[in-house]
C-alpha atoms as a PDB file:
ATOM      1  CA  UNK A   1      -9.264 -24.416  18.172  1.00  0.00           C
ATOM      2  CA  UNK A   2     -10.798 -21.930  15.921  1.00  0.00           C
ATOM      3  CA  UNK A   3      -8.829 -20.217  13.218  1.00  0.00           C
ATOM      4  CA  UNK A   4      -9.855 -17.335  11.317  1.00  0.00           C
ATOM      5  CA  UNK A   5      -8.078 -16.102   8.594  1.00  0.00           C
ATOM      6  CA  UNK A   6      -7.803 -12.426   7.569  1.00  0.00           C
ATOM      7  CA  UNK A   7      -8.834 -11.310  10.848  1.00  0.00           C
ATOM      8  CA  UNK A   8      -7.544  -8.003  10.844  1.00  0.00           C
ATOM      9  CA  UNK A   9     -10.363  -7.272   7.739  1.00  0.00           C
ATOM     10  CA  UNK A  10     -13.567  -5.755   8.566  1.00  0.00           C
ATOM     11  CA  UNK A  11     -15.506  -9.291   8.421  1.00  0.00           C
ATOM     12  CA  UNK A  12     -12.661 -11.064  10.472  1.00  0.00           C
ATOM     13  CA  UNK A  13     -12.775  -8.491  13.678  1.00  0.00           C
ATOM     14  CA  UNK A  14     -16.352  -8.732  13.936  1.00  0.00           C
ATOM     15  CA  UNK A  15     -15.994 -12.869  13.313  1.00  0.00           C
ATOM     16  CA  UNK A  16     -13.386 -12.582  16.070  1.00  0.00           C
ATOM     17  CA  UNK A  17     -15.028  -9.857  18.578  1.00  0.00           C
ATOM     18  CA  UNK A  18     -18.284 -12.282  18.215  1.00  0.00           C
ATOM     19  CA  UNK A  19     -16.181 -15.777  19.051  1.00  0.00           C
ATOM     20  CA  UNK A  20     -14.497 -14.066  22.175  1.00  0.00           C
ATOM     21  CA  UNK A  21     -18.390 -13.933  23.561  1.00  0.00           C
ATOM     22  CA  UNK A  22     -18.788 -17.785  23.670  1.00  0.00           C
ATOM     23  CA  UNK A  23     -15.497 -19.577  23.774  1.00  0.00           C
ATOM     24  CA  UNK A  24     -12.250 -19.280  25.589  1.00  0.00           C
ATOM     25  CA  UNK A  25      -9.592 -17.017  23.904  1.00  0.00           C
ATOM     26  CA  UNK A  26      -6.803 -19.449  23.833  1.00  0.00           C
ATOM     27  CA  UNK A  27      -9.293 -21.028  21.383  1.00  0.00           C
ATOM     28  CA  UNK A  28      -9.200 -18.611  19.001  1.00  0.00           C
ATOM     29  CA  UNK A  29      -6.108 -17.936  16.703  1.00  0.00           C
ATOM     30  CA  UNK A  30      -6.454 -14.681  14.498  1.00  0.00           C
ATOM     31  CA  UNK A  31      -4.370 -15.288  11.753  1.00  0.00           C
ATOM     32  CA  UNK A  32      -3.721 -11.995  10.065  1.00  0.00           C
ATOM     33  CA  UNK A  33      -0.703 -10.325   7.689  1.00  0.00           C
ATOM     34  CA  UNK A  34       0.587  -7.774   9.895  1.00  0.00           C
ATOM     35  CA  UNK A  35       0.175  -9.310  13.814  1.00  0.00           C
ATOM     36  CA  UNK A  36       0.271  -5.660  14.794  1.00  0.00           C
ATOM     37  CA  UNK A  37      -3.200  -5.095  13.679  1.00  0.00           C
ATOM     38  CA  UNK A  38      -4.766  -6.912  15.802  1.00  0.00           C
ATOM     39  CA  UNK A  39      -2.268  -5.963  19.041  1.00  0.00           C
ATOM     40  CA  UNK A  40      -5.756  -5.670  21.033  1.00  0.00           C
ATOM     41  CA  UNK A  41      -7.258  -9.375  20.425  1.00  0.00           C
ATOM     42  CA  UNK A  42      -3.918 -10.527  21.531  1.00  0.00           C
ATOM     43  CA  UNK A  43      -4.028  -8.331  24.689  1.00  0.00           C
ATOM     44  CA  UNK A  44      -7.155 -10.316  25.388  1.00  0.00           C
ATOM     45  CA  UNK A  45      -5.754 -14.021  25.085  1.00  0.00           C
ATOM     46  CA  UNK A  46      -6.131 -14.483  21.443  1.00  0.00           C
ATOM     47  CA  UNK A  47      -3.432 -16.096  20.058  1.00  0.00           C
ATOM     48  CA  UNK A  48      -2.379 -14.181  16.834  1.00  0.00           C
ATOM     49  CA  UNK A  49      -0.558 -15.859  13.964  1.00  0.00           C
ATOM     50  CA  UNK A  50       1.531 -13.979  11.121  1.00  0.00           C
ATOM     51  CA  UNK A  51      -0.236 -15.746   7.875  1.00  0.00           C
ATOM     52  CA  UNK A  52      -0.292 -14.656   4.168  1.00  0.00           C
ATOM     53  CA  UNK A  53      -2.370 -16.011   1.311  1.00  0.00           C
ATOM     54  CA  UNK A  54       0.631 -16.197  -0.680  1.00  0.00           C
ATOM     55  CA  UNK A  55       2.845 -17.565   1.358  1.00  0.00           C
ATOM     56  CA  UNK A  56       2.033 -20.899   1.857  1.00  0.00           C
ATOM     57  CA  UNK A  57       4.257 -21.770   4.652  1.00  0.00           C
ATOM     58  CA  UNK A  58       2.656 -18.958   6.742  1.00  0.00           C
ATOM     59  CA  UNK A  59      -0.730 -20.487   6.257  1.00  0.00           C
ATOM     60  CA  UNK A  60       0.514 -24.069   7.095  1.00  0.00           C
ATOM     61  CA  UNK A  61       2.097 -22.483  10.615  1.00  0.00           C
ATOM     62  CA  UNK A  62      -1.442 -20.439  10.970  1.00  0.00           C
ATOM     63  CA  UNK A  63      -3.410 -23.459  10.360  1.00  0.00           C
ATOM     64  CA  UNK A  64      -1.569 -26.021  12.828  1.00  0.00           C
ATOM     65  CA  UNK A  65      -3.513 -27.689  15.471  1.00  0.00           C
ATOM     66  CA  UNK A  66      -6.897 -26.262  13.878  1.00  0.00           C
ATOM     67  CA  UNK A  67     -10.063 -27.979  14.337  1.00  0.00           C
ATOM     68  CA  UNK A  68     -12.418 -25.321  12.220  1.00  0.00           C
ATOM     69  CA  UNK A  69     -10.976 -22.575  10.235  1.00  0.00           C
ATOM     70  CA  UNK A  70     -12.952 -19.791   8.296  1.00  0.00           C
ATOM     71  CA  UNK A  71     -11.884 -19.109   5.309  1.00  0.00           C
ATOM     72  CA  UNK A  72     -12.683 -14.835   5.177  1.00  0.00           C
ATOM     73  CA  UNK A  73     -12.022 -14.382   1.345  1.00  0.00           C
ATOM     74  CA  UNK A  74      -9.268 -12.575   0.185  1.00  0.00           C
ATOM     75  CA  UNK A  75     -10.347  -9.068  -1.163  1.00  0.00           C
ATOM     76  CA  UNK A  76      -7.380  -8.997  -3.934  1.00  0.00           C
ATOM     77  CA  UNK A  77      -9.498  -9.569  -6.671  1.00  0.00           C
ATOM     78  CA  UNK A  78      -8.688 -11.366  -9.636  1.00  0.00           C
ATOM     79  CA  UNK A  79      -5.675 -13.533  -7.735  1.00  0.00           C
ATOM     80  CA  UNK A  80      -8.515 -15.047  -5.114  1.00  0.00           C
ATOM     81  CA  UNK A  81      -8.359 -18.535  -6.732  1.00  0.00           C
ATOM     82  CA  UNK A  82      -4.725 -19.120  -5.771  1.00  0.00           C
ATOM     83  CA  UNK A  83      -4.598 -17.813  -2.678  1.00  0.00           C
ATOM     84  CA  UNK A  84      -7.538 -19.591  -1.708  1.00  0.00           C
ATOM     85  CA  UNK A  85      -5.991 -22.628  -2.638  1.00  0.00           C
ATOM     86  CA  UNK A  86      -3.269 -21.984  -0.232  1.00  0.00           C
ATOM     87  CA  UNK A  87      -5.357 -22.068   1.966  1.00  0.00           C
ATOM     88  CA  UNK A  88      -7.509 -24.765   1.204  1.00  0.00           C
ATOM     89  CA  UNK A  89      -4.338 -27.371   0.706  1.00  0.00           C
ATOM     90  CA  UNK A  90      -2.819 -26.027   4.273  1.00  0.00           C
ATOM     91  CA  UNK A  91      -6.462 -26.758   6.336  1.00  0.00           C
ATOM     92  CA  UNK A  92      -6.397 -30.577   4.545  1.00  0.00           C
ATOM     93  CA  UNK A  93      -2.695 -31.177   5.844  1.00  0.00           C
ATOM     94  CA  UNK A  94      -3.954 -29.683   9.240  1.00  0.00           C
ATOM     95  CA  UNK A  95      -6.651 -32.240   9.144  1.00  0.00           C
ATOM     96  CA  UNK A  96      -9.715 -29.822  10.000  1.00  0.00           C
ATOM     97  CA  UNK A  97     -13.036 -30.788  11.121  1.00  0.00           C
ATOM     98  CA  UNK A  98     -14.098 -27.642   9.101  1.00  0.00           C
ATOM     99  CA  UNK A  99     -13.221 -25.115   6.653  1.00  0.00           C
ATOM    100  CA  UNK A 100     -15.975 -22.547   6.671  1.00  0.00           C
ATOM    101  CA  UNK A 101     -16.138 -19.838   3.573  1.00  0.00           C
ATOM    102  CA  UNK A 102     -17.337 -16.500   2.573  1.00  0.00           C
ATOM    103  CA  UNK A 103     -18.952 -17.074  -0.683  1.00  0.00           C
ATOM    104  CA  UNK A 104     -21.396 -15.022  -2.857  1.00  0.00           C
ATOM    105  CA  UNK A 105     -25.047 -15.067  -2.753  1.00  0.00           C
ATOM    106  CA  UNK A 106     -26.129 -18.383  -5.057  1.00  0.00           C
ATOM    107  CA  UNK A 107     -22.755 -18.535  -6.248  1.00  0.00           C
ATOM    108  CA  UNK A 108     -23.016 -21.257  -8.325  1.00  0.00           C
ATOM    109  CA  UNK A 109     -25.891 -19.185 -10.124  1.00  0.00           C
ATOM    110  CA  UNK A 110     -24.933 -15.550  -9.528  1.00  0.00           C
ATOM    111  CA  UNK A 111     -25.059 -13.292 -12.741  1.00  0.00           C
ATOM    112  CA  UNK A 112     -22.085 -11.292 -10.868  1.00  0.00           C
ATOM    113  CA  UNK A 113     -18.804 -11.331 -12.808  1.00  0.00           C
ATOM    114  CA  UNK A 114     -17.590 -11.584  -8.718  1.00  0.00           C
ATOM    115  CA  UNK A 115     -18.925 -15.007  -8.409  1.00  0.00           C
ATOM    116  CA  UNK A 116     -15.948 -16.339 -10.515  1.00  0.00           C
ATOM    117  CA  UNK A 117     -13.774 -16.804  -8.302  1.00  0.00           C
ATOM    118  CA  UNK A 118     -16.053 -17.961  -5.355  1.00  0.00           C
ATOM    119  CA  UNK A 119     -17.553 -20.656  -7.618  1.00  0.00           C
ATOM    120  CA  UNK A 120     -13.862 -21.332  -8.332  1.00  0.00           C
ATOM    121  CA  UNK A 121     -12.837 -21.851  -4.613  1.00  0.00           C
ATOM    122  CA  UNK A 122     -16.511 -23.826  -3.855  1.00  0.00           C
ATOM    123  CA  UNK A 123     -15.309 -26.405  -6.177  1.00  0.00           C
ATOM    124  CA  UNK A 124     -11.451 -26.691  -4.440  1.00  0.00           C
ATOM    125  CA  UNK A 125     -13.335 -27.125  -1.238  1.00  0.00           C
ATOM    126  CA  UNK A 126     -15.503 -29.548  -2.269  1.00  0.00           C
ATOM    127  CA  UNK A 127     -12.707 -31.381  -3.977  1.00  0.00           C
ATOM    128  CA  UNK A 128     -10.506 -31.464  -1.009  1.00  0.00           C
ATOM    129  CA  UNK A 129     -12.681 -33.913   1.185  1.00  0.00           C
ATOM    130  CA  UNK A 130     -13.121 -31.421   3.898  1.00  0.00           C
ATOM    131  CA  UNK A 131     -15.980 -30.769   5.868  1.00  0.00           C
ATOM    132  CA  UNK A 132     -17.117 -27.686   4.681  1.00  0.00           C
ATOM    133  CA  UNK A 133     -19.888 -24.784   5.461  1.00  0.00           C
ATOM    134  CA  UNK A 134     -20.278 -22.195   2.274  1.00  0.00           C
ATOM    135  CA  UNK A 135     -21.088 -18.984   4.087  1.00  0.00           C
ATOM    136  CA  UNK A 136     -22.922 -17.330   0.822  1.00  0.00           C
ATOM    137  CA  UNK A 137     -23.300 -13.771   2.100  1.00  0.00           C
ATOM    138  CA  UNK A 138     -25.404 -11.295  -0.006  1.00  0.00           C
ATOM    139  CA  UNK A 139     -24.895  -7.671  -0.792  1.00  0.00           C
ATOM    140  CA  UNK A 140     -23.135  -5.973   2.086  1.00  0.00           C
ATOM    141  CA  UNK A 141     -25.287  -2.716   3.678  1.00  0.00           C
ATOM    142  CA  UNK A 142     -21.837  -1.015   3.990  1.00  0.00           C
ATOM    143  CA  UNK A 143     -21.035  -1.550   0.265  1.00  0.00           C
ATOM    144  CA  UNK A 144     -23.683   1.605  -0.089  1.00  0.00           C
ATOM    145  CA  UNK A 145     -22.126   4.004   2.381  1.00  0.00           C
ATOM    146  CA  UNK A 146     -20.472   6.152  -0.231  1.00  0.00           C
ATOM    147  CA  UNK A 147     -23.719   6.338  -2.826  1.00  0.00           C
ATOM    148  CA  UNK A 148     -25.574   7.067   0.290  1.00  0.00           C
ATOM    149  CA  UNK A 149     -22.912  10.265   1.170  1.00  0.00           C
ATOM    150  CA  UNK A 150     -22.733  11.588  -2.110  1.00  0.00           C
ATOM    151  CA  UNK A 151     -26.430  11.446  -2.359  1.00  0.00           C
ATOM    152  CA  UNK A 152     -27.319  13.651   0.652  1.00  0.00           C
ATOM    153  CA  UNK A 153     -24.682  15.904  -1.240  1.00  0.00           C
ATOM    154  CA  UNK A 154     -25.964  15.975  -4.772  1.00  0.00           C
ATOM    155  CA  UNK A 155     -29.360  14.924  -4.510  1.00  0.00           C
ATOM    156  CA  UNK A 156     -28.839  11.912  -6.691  1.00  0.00           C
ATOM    157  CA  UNK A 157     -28.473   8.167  -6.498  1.00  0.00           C
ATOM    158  CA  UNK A 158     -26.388   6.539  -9.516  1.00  0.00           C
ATOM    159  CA  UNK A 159     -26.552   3.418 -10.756  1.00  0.00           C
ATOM    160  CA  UNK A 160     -27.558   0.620 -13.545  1.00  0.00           C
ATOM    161  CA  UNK A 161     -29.627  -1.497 -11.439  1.00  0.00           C
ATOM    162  CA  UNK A 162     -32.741  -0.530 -12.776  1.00  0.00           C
ATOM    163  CA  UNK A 163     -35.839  -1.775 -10.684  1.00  0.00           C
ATOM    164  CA  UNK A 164     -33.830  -4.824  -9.190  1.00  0.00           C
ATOM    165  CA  UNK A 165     -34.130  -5.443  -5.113  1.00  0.00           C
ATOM    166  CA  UNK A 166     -30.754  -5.934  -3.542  1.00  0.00           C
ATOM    167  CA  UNK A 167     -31.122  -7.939  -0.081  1.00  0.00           C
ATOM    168  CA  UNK A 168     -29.046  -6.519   1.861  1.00  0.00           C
ATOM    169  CA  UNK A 169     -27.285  -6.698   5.620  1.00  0.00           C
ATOM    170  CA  UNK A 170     -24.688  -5.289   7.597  1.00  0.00           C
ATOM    171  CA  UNK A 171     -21.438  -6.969   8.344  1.00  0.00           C
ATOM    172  CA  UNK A 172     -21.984  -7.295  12.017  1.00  0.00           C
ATOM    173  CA  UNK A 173     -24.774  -9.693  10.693  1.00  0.00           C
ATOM    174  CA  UNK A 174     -22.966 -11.849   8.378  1.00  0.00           C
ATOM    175  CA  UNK A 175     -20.208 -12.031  11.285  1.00  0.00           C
ATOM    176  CA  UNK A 176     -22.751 -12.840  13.445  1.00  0.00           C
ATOM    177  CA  UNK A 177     -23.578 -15.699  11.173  1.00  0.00           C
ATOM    178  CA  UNK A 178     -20.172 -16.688  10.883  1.00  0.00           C
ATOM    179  CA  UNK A 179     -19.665 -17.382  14.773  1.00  0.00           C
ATOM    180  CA  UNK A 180     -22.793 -19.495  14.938  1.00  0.00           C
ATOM    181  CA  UNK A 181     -21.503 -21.589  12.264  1.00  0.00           C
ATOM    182  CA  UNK A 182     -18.488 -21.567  13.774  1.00  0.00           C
ATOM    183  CA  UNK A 183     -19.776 -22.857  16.906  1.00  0.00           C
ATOM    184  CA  UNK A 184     -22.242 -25.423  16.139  1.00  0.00           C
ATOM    185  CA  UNK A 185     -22.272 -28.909  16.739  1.00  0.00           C
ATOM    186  CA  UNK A 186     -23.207 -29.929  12.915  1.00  0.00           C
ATOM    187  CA  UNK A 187     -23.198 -26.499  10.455  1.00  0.00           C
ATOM    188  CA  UNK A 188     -25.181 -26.856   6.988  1.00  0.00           C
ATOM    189  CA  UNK A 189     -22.766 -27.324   3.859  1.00  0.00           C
ATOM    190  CA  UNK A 190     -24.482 -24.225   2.295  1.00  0.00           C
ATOM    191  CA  UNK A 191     -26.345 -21.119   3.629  1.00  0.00           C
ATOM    192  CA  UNK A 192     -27.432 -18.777   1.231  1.00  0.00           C
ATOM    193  CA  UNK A 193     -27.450 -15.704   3.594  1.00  0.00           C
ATOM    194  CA  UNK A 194     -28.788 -12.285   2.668  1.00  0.00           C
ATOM    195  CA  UNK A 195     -30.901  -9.250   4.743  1.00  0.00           C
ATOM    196  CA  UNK A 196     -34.058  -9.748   6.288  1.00  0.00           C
ATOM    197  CA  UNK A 197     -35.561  -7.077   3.714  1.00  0.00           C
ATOM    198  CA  UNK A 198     -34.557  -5.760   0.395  1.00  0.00           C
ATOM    199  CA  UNK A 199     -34.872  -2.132  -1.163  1.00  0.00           C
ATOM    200  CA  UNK A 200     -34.177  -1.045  -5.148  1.00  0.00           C
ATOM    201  CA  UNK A 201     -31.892   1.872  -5.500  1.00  0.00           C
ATOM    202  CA  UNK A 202     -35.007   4.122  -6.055  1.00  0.00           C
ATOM    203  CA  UNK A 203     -35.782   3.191  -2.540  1.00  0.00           C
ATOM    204  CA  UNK A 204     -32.381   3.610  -0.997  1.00  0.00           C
ATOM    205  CA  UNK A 205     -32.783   7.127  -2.304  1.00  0.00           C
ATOM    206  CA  UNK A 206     -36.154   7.803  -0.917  1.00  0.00           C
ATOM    207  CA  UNK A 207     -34.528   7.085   2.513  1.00  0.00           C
ATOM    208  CA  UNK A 208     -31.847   9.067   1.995  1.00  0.00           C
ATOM    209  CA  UNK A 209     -34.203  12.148   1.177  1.00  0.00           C
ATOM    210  CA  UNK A 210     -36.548  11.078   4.193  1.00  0.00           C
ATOM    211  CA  UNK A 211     -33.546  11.252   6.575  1.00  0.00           C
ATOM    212  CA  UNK A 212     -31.859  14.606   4.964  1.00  0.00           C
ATOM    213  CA  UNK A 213     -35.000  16.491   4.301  1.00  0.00           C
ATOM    214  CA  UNK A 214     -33.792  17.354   1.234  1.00  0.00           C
ATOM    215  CA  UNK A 215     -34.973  15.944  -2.746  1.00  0.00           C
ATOM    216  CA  UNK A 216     -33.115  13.022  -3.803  1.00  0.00           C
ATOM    217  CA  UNK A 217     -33.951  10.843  -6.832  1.00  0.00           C
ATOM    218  CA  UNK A 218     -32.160   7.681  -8.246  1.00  0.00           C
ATOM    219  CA  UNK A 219     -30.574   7.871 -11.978  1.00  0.00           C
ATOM    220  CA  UNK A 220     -30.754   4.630 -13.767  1.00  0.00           C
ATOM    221  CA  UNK A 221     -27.611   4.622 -16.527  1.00  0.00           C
ATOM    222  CA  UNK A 222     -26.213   2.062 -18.361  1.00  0.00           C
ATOM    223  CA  UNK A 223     -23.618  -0.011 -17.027  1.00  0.00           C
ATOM    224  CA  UNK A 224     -20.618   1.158 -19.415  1.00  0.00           C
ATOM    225  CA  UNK A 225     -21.667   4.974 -18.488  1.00  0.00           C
ATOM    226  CA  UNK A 226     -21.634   4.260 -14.657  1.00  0.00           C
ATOM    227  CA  UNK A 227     -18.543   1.787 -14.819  1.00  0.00           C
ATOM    228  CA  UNK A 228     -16.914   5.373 -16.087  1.00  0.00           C
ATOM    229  CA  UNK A 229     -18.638   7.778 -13.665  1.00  0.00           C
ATOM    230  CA  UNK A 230     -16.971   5.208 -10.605  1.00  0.00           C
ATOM    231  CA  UNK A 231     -13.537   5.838 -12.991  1.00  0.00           C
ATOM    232  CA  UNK A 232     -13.766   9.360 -12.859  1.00  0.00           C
ATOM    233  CA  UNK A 233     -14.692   9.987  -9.538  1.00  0.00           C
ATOM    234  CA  UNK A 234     -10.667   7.841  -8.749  1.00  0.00           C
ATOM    235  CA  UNK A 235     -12.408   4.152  -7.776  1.00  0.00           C
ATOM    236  CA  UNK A 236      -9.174   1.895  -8.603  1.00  0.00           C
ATOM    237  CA  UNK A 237      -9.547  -1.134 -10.909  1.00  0.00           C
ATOM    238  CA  UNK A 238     -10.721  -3.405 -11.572  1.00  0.00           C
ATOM    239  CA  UNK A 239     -13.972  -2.067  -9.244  1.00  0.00           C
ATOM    240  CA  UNK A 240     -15.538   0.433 -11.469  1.00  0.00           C
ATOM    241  CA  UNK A 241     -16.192  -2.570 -14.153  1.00  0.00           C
ATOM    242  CA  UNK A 242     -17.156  -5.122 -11.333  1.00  0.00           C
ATOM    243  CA  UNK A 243     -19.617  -2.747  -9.145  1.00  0.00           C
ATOM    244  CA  UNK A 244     -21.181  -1.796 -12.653  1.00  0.00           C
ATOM    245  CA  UNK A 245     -21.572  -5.181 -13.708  1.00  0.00           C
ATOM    246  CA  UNK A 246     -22.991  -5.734  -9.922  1.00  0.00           C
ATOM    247  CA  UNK A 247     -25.562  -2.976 -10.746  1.00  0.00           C
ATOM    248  CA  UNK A 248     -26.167  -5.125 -13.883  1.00  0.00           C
ATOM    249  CA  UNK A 249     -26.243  -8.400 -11.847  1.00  0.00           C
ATOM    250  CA  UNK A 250     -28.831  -6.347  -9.690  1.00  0.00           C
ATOM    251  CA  UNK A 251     -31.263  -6.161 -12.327  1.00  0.00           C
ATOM    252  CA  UNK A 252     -31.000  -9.966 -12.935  1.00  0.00           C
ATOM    253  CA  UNK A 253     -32.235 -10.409  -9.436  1.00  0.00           C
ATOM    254  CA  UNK A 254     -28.513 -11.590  -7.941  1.00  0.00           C
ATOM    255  CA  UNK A 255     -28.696  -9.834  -4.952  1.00  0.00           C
ATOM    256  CA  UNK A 256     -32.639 -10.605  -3.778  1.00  0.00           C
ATOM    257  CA  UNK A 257     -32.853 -13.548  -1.823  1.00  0.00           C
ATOM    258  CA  UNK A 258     -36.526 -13.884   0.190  1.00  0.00           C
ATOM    259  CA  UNK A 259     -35.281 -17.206   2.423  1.00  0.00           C
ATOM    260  CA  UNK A 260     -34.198 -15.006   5.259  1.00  0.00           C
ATOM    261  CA  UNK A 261     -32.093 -17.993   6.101  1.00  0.00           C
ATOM    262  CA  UNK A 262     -29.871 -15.185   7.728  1.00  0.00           C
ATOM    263  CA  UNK A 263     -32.145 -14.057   9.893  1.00  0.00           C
ATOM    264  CA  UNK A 264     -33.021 -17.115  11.090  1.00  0.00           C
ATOM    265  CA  UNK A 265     -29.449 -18.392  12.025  1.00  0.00           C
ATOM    266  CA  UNK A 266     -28.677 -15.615  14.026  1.00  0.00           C
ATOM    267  CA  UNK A 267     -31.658 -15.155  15.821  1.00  0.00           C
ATOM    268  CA  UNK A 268     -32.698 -11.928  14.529  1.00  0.00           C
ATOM    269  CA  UNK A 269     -33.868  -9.419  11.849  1.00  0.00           C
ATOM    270  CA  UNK A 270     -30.547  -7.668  10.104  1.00  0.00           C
ATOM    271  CA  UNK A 271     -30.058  -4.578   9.401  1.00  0.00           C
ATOM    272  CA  UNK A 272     -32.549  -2.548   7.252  1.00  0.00           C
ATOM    273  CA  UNK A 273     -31.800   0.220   5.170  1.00  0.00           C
ATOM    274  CA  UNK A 274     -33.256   2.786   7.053  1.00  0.00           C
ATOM    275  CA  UNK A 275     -30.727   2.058   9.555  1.00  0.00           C
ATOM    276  CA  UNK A 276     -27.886   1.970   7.019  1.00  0.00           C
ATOM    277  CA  UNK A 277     -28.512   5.020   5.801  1.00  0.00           C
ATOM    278  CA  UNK A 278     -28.824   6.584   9.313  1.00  0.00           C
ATOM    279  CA  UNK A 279     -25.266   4.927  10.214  1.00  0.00           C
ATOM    280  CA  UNK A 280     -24.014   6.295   6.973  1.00  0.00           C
ATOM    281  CA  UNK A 281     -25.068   9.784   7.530  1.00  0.00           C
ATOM    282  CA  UNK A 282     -23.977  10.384  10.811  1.00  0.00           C
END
């Protein structure tokens, strides 16, 4: 049995949709907050478990009778570490062959301020005597949709990434990734997994005025002036900070990976950014 965790997320669906295509749905448990969410994987045969990060008694009921579980990282920023935990002490009491999780690009290396908490969990993992596969997906292509949106509108790309190239690729391929570790006999402990090709923000706006026929040029500000344009424009914290320091992160190379280990594990190129910024537009 296969259990995913925060399957109702963006990541988890796909991770989910993807499993349904190569094993039996009584095999699969989505384990999600609200079971309502996710009414339609349960119309199919999924078996759908009410589970919450903090709640550790959820988890432990989520978790029972799991052979592999992925681990889809919780998106609450700054209160990852425990909840990880939670999750990480509930899959050792199951016994599981395999705890899978969504890392960061070279985590244990990344100049991101996001890393923290992934190097954090990493070490739990490794700790706990667990099997483990570290998933270490790169920038995601969706992450841009909003720069790309508001740059067909104004004719400008913002950012403090200077020259750096972010490897990018689109959720359905790091999903895709995630069900072929999922499903193999003997997964890798680590896969550093990032697009197939990379692009610079200077780039990314090129596309964007290729595809709208209209000028569009890329800004490069410093990180404490673009940490406030993201504040002004109503991005909550603590994001403004973190995508600036990203953008920052950029420019240290953290987000350019050349392995294409991605694209190898799934069988395919991923996403480019021409196609991103197509999807985005429309």
């Amino acid at each position: 049995m296969i259990v995913v965790t925060g399957a109702s997320g963006a990541l988890g669906q796909l991770v989910v949709q993807g499993l349904l295509d190569k094993v039996p749905a009584a095999q699969i448990v989505a384990a999600v907050r609200d079971p309502a969410k996710v009414a339609h994987f349960a119309a199919r045969g999924v078996q759908v478990r009410q589970a919450d990060y903090n709640d550790p008694a959820s988890v432990d009921a989520a978790l029972a009778g799991a052979e592999k579980v992925l681990l889809v990282s919780s998106d609450t920023v700054g209160q990852r570490l425990p909840q990880h935990l939670n999750v990480v002490a509930a899959a050792r009491r199951a016994g599981v062959r395999l705890l899978a999780y969504t890392s960061i690009l070279r985590a244990d290396r990344s100049p991101l301020a996001l890393a923290e908490e992934h190097v954090a969990t990493e070490a739990a993992i490794r700790d706990s005597g667990l099997a483990y596969s570290f998933l270490r997906n790169g920038w995601y292509l969706e992450n841009f949709d909003s720069r790309i949106a508001g740059a067909a509108q104004r004719g400008e790309v913002l950012g403090s990434a200077g020259d750096g190239r972010i490897s990018a690729a689109a959720r359905a391929d790091y999903a895709a990734a995630a069900v072929t570790v999922l499903t193999a006999d003997a997964p890798q402990p680590v896969y550093e997994l990032a697009g197939s090709t990379s692009f610079t923000l200077a780039e990314l706006a090129a596309e964007v005025a290729r595809q709208t026929g209209r000028p569009v040029s890329y800004r490069d500000i410093a990180q404490a002036d673009y940490a406030g344009v993201l504040s002004s424009i109503g991005v909550p914290a603590p994001w403004p900070s973190l995508l600036a320091d990203a953008d920052a992160g950029t420019a240290l190379g953290g987000l350019f990976d050349e392995g294409k280990a991605l694209e190898k594990l799934i069988g395919r190129p991923t996403r480019n950014v021409a196609q991103a910024v197509e999807a985005a537009l429309k």
